[in-house]
Protein backbone atom coordinates (compact mmCIF):
# COMPACT_ATOMS: atom_id res chain seq x y z
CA UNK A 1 40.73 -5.76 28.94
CA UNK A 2 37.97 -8.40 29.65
CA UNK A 3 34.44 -8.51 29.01
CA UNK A 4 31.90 -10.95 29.85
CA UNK A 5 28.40 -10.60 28.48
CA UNK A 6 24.98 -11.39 30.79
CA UNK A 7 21.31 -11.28 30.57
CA UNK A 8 18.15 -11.97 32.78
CA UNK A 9 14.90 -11.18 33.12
CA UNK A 10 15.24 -9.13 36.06
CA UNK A 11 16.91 -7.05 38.35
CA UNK A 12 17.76 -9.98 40.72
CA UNK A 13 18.80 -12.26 37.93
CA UNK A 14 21.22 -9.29 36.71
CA UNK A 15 22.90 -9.04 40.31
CA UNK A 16 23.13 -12.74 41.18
CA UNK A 17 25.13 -12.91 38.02
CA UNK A 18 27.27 -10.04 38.55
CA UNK A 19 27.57 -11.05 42.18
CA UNK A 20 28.98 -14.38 41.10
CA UNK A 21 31.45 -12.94 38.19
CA UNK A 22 32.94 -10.74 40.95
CA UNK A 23 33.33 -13.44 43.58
CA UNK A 24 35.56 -15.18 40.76
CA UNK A 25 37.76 -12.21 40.89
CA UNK A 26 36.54 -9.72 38.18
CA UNK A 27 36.42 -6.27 38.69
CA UNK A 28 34.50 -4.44 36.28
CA UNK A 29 34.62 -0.55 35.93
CA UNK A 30 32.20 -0.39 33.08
CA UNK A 31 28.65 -1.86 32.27
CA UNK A 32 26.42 -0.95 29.05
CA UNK A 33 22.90 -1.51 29.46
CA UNK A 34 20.27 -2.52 26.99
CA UNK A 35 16.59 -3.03 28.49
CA UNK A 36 13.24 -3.37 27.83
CA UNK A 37 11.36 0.14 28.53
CA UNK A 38 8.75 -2.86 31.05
CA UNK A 39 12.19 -3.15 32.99
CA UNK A 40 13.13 -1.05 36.10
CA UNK A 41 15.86 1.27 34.48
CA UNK A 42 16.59 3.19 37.58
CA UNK A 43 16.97 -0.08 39.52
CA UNK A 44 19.52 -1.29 37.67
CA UNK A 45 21.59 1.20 36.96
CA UNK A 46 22.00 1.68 40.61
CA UNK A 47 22.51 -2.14 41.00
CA UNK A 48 25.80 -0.82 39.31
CA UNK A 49 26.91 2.35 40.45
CA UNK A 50 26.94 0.38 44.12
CA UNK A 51 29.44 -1.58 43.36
CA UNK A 52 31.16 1.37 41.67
CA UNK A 53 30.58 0.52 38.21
CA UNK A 54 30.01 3.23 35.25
CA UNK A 55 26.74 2.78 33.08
CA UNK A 56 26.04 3.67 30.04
CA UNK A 57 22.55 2.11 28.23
CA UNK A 58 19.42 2.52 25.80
CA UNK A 59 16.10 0.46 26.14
CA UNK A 60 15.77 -1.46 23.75
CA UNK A 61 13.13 -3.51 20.88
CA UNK A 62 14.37 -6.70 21.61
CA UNK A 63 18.05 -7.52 23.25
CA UNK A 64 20.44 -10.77 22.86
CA UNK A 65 24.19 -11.10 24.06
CA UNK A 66 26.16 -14.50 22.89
CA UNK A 67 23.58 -17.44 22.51
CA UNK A 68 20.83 -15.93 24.17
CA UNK A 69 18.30 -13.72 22.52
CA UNK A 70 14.98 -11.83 24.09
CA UNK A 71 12.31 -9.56 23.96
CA UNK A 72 11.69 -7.69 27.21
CA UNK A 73 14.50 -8.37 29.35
CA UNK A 74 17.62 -6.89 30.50
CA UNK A 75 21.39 -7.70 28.64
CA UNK A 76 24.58 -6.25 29.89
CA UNK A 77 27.93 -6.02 28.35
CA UNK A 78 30.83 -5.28 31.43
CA UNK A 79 34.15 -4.53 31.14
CA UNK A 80 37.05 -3.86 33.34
CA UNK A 81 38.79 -1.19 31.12
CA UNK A 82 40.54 1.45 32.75
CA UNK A 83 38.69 4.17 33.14
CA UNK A 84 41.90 7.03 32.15
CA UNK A 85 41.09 5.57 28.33
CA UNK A 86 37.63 6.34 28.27
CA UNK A 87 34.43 8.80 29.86
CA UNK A 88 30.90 8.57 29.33
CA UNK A 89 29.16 11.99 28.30
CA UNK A 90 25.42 12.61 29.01
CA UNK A 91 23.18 15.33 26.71
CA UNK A 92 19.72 15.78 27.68
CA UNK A 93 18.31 18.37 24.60
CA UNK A 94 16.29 20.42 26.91
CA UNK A 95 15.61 23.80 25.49
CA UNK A 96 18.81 23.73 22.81
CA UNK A 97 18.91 22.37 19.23
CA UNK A 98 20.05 19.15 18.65
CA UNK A 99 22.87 20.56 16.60
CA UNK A 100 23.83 22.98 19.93
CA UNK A 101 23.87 19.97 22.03
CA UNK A 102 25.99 17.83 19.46
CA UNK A 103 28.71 20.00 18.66
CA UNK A 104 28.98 20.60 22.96
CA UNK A 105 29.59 16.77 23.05
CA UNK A 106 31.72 16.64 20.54
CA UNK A 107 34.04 19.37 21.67
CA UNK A 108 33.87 18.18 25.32
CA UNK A 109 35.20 14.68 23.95
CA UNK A 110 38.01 16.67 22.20
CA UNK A 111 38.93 18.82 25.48
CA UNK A 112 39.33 15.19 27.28
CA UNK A 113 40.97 13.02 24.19
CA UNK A 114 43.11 14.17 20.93
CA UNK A 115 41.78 11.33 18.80
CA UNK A 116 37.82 10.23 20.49
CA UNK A 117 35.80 7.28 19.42
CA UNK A 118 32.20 7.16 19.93
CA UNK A 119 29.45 4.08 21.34
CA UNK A 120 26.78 6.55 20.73
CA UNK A 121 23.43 6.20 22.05
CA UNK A 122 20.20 8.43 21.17
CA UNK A 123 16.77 8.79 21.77
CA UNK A 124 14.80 8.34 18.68
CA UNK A 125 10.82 9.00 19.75
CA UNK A 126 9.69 10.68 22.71
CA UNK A 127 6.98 10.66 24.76
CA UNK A 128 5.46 13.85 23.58
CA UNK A 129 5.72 12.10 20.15
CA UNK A 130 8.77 14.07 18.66
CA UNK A 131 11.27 12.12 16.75
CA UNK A 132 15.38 12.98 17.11
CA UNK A 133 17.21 13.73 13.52
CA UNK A 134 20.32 10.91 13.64
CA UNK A 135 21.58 12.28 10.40
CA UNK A 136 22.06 15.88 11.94
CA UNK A 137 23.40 14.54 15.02
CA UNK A 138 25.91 12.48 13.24
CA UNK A 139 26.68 15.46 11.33
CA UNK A 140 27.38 17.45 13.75
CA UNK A 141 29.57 15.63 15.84
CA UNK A 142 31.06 15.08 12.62
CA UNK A 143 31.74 18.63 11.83
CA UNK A 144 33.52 19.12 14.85
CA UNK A 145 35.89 15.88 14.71
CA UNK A 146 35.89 15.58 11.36
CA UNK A 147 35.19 12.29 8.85
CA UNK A 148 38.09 10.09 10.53
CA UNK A 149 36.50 10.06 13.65
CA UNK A 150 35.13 6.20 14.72
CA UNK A 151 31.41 6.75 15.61
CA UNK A 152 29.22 3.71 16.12
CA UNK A 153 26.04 3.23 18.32
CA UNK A 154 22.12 3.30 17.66
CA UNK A 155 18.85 4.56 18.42
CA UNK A 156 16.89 3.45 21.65
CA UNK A 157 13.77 1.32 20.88
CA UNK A 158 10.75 0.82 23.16
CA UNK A 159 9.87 -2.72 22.63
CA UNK A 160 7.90 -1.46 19.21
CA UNK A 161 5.18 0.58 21.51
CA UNK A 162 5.96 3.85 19.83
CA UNK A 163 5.49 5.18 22.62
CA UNK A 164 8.91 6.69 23.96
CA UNK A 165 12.85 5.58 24.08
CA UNK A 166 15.22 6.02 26.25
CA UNK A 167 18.89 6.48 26.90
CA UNK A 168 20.64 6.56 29.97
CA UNK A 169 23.96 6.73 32.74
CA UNK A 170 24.59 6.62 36.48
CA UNK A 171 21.80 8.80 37.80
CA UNK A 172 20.36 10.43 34.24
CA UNK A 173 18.19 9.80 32.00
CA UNK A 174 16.00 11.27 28.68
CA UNK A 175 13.58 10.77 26.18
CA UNK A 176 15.24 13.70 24.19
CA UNK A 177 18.84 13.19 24.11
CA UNK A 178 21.47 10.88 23.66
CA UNK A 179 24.63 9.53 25.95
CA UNK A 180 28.22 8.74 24.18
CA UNK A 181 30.90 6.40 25.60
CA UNK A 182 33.75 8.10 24.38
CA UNK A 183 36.97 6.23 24.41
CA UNK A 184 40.97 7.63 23.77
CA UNK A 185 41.60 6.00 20.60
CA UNK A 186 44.76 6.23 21.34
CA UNK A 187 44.14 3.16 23.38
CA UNK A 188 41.31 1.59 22.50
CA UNK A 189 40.75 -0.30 19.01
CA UNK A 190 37.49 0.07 17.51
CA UNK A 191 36.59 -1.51 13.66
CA UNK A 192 33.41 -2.21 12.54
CA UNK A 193 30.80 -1.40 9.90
CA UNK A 194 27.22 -1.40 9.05
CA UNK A 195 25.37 -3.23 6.09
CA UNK A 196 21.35 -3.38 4.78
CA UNK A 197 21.38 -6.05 2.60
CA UNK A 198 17.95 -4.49 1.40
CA UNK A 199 17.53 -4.47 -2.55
CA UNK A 200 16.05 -1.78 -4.61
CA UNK A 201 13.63 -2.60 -7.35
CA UNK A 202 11.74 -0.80 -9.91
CA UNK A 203 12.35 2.95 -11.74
CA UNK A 204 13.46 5.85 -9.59
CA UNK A 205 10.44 7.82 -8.30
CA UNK A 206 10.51 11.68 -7.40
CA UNK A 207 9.50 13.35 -4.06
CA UNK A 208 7.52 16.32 -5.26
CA UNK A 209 5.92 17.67 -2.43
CA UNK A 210 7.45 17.01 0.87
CA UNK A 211 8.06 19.15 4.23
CA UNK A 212 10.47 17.38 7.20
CA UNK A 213 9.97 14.09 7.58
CA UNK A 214 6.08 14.58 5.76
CA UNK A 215 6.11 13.21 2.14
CA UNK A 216 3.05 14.46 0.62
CA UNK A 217 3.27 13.28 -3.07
CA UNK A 218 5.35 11.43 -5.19
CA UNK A 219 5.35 11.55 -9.39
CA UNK A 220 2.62 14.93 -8.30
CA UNK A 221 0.81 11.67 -7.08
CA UNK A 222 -0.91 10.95 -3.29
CA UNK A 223 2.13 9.73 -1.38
CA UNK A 224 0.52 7.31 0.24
CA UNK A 225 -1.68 6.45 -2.58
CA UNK A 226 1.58 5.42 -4.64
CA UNK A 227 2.90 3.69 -1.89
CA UNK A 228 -0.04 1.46 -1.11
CA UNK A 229 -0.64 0.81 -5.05
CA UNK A 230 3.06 -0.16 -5.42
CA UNK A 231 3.04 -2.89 -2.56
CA UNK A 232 -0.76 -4.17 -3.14
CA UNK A 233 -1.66 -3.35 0.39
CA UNK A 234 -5.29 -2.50 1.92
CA UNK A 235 -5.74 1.20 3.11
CA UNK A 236 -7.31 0.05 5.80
CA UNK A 237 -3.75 -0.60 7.36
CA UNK A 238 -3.14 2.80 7.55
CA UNK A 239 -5.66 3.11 10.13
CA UNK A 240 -3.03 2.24 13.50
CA UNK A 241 0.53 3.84 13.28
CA UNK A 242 2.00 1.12 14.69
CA UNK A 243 0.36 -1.82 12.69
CA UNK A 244 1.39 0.31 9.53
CA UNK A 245 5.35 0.39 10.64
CA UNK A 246 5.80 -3.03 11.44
CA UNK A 247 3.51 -4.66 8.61
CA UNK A 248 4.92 -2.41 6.27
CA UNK A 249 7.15 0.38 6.93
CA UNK A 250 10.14 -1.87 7.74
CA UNK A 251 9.33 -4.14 5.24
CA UNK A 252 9.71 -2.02 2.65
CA UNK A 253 11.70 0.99 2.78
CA UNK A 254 12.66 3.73 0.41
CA UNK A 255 15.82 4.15 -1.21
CA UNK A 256 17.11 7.82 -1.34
CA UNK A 257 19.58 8.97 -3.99
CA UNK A 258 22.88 11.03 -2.23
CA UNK A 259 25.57 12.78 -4.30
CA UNK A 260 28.64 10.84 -3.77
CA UNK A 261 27.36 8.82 -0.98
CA UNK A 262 24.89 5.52 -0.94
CA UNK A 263 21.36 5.59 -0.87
CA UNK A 264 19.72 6.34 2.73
CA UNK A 265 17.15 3.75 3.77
CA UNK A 266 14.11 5.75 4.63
CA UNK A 267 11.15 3.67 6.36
CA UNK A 268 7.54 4.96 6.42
CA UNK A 269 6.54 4.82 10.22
CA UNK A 270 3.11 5.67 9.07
CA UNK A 271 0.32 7.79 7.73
CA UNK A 272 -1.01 11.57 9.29
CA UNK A 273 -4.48 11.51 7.97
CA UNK A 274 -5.31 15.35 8.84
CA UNK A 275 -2.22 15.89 6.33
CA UNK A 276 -2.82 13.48 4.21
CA UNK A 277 1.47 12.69 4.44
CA UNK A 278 3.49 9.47 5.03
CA UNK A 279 5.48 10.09 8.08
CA UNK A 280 8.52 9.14 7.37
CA UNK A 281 11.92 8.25 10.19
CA UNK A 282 13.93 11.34 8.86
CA UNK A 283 13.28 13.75 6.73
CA UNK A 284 12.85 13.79 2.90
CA UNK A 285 14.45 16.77 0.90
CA UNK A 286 11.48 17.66 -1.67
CA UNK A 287 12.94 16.70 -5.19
CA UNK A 288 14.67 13.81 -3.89
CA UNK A 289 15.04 10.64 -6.34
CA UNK A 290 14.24 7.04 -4.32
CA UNK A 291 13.56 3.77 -5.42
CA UNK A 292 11.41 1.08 -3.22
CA UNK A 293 13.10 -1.68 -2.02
CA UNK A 294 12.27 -5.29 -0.51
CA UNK A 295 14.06 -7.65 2.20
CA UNK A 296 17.66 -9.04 1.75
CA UNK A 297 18.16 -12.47 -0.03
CA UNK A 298 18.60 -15.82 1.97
CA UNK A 299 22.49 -15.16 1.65
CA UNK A 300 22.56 -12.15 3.83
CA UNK A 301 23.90 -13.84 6.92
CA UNK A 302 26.72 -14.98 5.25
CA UNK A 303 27.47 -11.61 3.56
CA UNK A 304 27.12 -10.18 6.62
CA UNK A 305 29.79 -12.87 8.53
CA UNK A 306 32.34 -12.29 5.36
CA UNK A 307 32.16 -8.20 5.73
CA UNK A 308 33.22 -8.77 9.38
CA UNK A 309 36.18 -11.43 7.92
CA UNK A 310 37.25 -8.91 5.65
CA UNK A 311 37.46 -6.16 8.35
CA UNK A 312 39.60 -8.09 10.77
CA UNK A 313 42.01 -9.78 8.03
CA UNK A 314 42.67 -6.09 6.25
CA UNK A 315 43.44 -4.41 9.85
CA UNK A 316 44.73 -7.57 11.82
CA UNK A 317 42.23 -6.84 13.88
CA UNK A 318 41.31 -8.62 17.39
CA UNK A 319 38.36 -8.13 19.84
CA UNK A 320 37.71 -8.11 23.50
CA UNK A 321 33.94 -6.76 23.00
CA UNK A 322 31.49 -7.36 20.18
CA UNK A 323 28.56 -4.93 20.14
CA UNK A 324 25.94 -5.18 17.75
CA UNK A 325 23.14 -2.34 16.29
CA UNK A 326 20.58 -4.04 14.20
CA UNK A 327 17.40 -2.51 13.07
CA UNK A 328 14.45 -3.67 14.43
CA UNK A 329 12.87 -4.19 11.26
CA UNK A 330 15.62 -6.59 10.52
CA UNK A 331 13.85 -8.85 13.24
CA UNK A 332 10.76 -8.28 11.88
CA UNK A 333 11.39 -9.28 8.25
CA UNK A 334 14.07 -11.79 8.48
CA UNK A 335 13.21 -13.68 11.92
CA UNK A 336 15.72 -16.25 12.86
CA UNK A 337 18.28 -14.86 9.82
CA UNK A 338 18.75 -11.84 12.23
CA UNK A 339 19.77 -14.05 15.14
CA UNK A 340 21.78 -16.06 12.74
CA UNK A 341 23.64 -12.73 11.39
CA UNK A 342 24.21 -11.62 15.32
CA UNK A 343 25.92 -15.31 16.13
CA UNK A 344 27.71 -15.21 13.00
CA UNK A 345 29.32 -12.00 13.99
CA UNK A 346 30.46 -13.23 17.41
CA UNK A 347 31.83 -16.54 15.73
CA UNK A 348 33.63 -14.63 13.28
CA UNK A 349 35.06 -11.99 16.38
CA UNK A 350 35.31 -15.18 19.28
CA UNK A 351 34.38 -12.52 21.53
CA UNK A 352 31.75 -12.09 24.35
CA UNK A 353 28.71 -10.20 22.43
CA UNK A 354 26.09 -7.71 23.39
CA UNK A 355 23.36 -5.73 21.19
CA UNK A 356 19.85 -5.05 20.62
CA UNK A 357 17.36 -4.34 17.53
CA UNK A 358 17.17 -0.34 17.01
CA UNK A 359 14.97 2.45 15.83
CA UNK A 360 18.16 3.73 13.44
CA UNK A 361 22.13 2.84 13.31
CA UNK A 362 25.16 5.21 13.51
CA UNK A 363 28.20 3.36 11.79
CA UNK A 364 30.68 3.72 8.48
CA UNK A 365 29.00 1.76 5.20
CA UNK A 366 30.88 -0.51 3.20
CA UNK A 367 32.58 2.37 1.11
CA UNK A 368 34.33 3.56 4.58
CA UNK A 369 31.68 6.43 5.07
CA UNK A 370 29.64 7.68 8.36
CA UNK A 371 26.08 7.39 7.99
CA UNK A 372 22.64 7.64 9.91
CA UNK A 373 21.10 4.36 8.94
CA UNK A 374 17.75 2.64 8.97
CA UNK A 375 17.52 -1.57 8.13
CA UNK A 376 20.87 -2.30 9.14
CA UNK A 377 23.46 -4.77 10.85
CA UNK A 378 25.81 -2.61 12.48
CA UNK A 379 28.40 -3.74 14.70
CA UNK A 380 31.87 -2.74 16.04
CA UNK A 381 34.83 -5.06 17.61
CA UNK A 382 36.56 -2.98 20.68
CA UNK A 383 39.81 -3.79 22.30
CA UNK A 384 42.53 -2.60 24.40
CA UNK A 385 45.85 -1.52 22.80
């Protein structure tokens, strides 16, 4: 297998480039798409399926491949795979629970392959303002497959609008769904982990009134009121949703306690005032035990480069494709450093690279387990057997 990594800033740069790749001789059967939501989605993805190619994509908060990194343009990752070791499965949500639709997925991937791997792409805020639950979708794909099953991906971004994500194939697409490139792992190689680097600090505080993804009070305390007085900041900044999440919220995430698992990162996306409730990216089980948290250290690029060392020594593992997950709060609290951990990871892989900054990561942790994540670096090295 052989993939080559491109970018531009529109659809004619995209097809000029592809044009030229395939004059050389490549034949690609396979193209994943990330894009900024400004982009014409519809026009590229038919760019592709001209020329007989299968898409698979997510618009994105900011997109880079090997060397180049942007905000607002279009990055492609193509490969010339055969197509008998993977298919690309499609769920727009509709009418069904999210748990219906994930457990048809995941038994449709089953029916085609005995041991599927997931690149799995969701929707994470749509227009009508509803946000998709990774950790039960990961779940219940999960349940079906069980733990051993390889699922990596992330949630669509919107260029930090807040104002809708997408994800998308040849011909479909949703603001309430999610699309899976499934491949026969069998055949296909995939390693590849994610990591926050984020540190807690301070005593564990207590969730004592909470409903969904609403936190209403913490230590019997104003949620928000606690939060606020904790990081010094004006109330005033709760007065835009959007200033709140990327001034704060990503900033400074909570740390939630789980039995037997790590802590989930939890990031305030910002304050209902008729409730008087943070809002938080997933929900928050009332009783739960957190501790706040602040940025990772100057040293996180390099943690993050030896991880991905001690991944491919332990499995003698190769690459022919490098895709990278990273929250988009990483970009907004670490600047360059979250450049520097993307290039790092393609140095340490010498593959062709592809990825954009997310709204939430699917990917194992360092202690080998699946989780729904929030502030992370995830990534995953694919080959061909």
């Amino acid at each position: 297998m052989k993939s080559i990594s491109i970018a531009g800033s529109s659809v004619d740069e995209i097809q000029a480039t592809l044009a030229r790749h395939m004059a050389d001789g490549y034949k690609p059967t396979l193209a994943i798409i990330f894009i900024s939501i400004k982009k014409d989605r519809q026009a590229v993805c038919q760019l592709f399926s001209d020329q007989g190619i299968d898409v698979i994509g997510a618009t994105s908060s900011g997109e880079f491949i090997n060397g180049h990194h942007s905000e607002g343009e279009i990055v492609v990752m193509l490969f010339d795979i055969r197509r008998e070791n993977y298919t690309i499965l499609y769920e727009d949500i509709g009418e069904r629970s999210l748990q219906e639709a994930a457990v048809n997925q995941a038994q449709t991937a089953l029916d085609k392959f005995d041991t599927p791997a997931f690149i799995l792409l969701s929707t994470s805020l749509s227009e009508s303002g509803d946000f998709l639950k990774g950790e039960l979708l990961l779940r219940s794909i999960e349940h079906v497959l069980g733990p051993q099953v390889n699922i990596f991906g992330g949630m669509a971004g919107d260029d930090m609008t807040l104002t809708g994500t997408y994800v998308f194939t040849n011909g479909l697409s949703t603001d309430n769904g999610f699309v899976s490139l499934v491949f026969n792992e069998d055949k296909v190689n995939l390693h590849g982990m994610a990591i926050s680097g984020w540190n807690p600090i301070g005593v564990f505080r207590t969730v004592t009134k909470s409903e969904g993804n609403l936190i209403y009070s913490i230590d019997g305390k104003p949620a928000m009121e606690m939060y606020l007085r904790y990081l010094g900041v004006e109330k005033s900044t709760t007065d835009d949703q959007l200033n709140f999440f990327e001034s704060v919220g990503v900033h400074y995430p909570f740390q939630i306690e789980r039995e037997d698992r790590g802590p989930m990162m939890c990031a305030p996306m910002g304050y209902d005032k008729e409730k008087e409730a943070l809002i938080c990216e997933s929900d928050v089980a009332e009783g739960s035990k957190f501790r706040f948290s602040t940025p990772p250290d100057f040293d996180i690029v390099e943690t993050i480069s030896q991880k991905a060392r001690e991944v491919k020594q332990h499995a003698h593992a190769k690459a022919e494709a490098l895709l990278i997950f990273s929250c988009a709060g990483r970009l907004n609290a670490l600047g360059p450093m979250a450049h520097q951990e993307n290039e790092g990871l393609a140095e340490v892989w010498n593959t062709p690279m592809a990825g954009f900054y997310s709204y939430g990561e699917y990917g194992r942790d360092e202690n080998g387990k699946h989780e729904f994540h929030s502030t992370t670096c995830c990534w995953t090295a694919i080959s061909e057997k």
